[in-house]
N, C-alpha and C. Protein backbone atom coordinates (compact mmCIF):
# COMPACT_ATOMS: atom_id res chain seq x y z
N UNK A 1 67.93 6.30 54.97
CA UNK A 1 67.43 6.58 53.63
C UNK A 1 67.19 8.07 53.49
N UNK A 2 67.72 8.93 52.22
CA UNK A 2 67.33 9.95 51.83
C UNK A 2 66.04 10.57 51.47
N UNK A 3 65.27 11.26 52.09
CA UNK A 3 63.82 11.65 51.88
C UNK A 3 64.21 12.02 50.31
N UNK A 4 65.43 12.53 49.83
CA UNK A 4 65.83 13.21 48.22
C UNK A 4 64.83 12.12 47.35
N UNK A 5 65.08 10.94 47.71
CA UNK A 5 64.88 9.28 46.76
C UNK A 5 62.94 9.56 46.44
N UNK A 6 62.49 10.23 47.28
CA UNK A 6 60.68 10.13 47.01
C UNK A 6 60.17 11.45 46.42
N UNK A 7 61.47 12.34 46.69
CA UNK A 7 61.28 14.01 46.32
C UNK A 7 60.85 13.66 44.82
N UNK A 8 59.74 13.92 43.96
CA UNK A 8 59.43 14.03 42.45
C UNK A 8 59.62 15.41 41.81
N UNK A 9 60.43 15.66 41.03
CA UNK A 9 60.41 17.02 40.15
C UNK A 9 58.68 17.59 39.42
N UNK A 10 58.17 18.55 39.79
CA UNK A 10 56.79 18.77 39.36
C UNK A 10 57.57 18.87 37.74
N UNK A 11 55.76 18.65 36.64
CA UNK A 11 56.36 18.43 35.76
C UNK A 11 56.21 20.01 34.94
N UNK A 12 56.43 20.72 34.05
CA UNK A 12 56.45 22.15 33.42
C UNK A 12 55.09 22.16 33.12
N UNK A 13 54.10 23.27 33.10
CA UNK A 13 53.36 23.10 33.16
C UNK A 13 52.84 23.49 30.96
N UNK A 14 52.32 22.37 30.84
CA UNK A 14 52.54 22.73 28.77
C UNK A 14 51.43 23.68 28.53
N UNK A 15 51.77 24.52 27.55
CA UNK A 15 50.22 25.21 27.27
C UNK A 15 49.55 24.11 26.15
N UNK A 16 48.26 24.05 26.30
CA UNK A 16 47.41 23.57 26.25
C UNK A 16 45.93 24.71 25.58
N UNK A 17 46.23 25.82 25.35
CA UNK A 17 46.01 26.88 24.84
C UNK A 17 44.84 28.07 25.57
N UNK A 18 44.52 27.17 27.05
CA UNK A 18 44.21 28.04 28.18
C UNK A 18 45.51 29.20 28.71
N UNK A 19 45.09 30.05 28.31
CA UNK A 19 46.33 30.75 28.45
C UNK A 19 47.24 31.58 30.13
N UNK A 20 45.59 31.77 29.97
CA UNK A 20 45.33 32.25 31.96
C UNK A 20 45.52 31.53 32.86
N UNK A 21 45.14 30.57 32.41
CA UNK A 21 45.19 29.29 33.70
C UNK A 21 46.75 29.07 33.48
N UNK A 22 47.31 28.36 32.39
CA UNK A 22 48.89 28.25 32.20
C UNK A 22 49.68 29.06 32.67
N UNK A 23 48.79 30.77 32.65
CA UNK A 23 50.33 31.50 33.03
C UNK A 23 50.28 31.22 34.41
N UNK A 24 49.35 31.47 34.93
CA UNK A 24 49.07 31.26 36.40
C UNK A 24 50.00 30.17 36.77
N UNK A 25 49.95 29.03 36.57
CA UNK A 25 50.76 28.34 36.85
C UNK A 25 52.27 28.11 35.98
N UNK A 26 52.85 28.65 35.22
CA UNK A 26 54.21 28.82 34.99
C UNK A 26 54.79 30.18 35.92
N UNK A 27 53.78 31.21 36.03
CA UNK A 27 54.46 31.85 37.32
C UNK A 27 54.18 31.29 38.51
N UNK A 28 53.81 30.83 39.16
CA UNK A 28 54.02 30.38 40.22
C UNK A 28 55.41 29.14 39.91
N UNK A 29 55.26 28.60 39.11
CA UNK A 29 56.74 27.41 39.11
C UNK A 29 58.10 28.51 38.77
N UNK A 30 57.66 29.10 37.82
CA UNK A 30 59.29 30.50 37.74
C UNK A 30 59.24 31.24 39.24
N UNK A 31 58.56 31.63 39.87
CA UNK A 31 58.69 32.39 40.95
C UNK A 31 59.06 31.35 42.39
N UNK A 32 58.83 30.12 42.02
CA UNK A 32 59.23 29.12 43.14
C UNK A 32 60.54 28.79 42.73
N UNK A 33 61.07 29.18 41.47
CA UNK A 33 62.30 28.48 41.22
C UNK A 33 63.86 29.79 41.21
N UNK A 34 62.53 31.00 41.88
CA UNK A 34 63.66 32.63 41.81
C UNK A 34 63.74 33.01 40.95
N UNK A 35 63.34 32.59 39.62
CA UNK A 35 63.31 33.33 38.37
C UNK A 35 62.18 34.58 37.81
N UNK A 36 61.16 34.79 38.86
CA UNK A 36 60.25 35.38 38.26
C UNK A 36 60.42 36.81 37.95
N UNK A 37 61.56 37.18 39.07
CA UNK A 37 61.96 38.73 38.21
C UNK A 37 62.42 39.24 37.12
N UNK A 38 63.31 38.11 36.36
CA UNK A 38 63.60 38.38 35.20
C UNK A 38 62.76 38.34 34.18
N UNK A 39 61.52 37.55 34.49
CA UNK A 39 60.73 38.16 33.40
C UNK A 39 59.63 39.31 33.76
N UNK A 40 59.57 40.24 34.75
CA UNK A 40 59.11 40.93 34.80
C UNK A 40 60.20 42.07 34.26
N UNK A 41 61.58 41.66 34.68
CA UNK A 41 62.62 43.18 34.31
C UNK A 41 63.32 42.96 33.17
N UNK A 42 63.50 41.55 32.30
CA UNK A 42 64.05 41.08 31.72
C UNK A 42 66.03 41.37 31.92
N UNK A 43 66.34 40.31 31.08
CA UNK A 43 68.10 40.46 31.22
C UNK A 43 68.52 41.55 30.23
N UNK A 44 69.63 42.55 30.79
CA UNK A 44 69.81 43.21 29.72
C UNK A 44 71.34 43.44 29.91
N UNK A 45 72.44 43.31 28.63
CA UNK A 45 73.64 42.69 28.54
C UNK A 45 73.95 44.38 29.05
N UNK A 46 75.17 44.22 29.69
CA UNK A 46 76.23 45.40 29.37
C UNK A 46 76.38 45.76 28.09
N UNK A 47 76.83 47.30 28.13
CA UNK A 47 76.49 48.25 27.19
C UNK A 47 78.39 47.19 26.82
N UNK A 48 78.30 47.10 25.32
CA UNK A 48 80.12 47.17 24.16
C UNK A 48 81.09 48.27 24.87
N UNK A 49 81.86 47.71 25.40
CA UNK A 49 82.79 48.76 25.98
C UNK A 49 82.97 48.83 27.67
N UNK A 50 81.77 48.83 28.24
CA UNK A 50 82.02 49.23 29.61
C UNK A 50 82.70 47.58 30.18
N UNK A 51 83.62 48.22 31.01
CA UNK A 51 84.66 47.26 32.09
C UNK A 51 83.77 47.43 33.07
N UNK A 52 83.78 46.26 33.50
CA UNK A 52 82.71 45.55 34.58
C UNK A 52 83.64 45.17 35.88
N UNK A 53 83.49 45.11 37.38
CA UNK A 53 84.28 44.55 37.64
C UNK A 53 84.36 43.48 38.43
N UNK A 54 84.87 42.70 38.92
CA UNK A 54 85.15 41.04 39.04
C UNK A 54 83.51 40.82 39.47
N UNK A 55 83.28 41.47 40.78
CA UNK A 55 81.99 41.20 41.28
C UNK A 55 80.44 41.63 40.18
N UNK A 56 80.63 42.57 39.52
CA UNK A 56 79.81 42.91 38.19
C UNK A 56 79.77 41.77 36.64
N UNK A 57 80.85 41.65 36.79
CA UNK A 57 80.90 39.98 36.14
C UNK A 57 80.26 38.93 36.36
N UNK A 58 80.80 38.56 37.83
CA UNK A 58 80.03 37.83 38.56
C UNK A 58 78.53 37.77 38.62
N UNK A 59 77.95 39.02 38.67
CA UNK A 59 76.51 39.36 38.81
C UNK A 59 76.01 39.22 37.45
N UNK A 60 76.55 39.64 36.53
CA UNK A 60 76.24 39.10 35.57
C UNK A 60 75.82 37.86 34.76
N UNK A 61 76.81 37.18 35.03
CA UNK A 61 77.30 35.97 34.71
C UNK A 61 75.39 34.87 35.48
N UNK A 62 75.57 35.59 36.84
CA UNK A 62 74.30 34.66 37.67
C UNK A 62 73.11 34.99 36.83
N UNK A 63 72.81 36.41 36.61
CA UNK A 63 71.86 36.75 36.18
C UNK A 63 71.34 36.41 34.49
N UNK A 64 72.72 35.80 33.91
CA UNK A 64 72.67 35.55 32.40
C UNK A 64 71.95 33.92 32.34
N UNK A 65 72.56 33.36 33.71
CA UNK A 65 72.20 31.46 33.83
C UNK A 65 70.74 32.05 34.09
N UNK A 66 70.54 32.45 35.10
CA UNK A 66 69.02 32.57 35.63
C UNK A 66 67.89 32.96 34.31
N UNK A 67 68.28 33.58 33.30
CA UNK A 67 67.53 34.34 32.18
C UNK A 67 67.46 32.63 31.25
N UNK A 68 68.44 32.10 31.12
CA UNK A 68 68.68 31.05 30.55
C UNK A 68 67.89 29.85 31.10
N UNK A 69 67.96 29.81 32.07
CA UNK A 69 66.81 28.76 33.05
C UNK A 69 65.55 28.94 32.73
N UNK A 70 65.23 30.30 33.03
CA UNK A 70 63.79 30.62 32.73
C UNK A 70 63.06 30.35 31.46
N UNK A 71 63.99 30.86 30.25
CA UNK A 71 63.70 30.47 28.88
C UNK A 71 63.61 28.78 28.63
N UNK A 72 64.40 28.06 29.40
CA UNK A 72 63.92 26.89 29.01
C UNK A 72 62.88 26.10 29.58
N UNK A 73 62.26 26.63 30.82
CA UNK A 73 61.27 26.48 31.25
C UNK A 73 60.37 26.84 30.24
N UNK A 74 59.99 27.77 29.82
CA UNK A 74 59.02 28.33 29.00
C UNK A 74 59.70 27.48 27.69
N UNK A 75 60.21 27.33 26.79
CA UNK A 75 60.57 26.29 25.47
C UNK A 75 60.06 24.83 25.97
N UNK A 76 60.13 24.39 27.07
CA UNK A 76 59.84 23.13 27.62
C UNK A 76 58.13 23.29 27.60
N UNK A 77 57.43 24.58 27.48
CA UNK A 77 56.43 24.45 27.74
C UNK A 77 54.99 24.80 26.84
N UNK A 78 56.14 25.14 25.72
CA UNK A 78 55.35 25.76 24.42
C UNK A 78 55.87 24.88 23.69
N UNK A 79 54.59 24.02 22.53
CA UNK A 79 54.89 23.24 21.57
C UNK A 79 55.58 24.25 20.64
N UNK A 80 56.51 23.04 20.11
CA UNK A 80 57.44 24.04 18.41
C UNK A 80 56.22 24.47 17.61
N UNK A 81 55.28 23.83 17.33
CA UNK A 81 54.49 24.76 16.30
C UNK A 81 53.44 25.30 16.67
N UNK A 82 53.79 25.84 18.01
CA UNK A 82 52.96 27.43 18.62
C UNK A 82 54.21 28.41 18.58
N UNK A 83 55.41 28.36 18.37
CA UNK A 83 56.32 29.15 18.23
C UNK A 83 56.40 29.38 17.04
N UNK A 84 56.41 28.37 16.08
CA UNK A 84 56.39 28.47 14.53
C UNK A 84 55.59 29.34 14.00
């Protein structure tokens, strides 16, 4: 038997409108999940024009999913009408 089968996904942590305590714990779940640098440095696209090359693509490309991960962590964790 696979230990995977008892493994539970923790759940996002929602704000609840403690704000300190929440961040506290959404960074610690972004920083367990490798994402926490991007929101300290945020993603920022290549400049219109510059040729990138295969491996700069590449790096890109990781760093665009990872920005994308993170944001839905945080949408998963803010009600729509605290964004509203």
């Amino acid at each position: 038997m696979s230990e995977d089968k008892n493994f539970m996904q923790p759940d996002v942590p929602r704000f609840d409108g403690h704000y300190d305590h929440w961040s506290l714990l959404m960074e610690n779940l972004l920083r367990s999940k490798g994402y926490w640098n991007l929101i300290e440095t945020g993603y920022n696209e290549p400049a219109t024009g510059v040729v990138l090359s295969e491996a700069q693509q590449k790096e890109q490309g990781e760093l665009l999913l990872k920005d994308l991960k993170a944001k839905n962590y945080l949408f998963q964790a803010i009600d729509r009408t605290i964004l509203e």
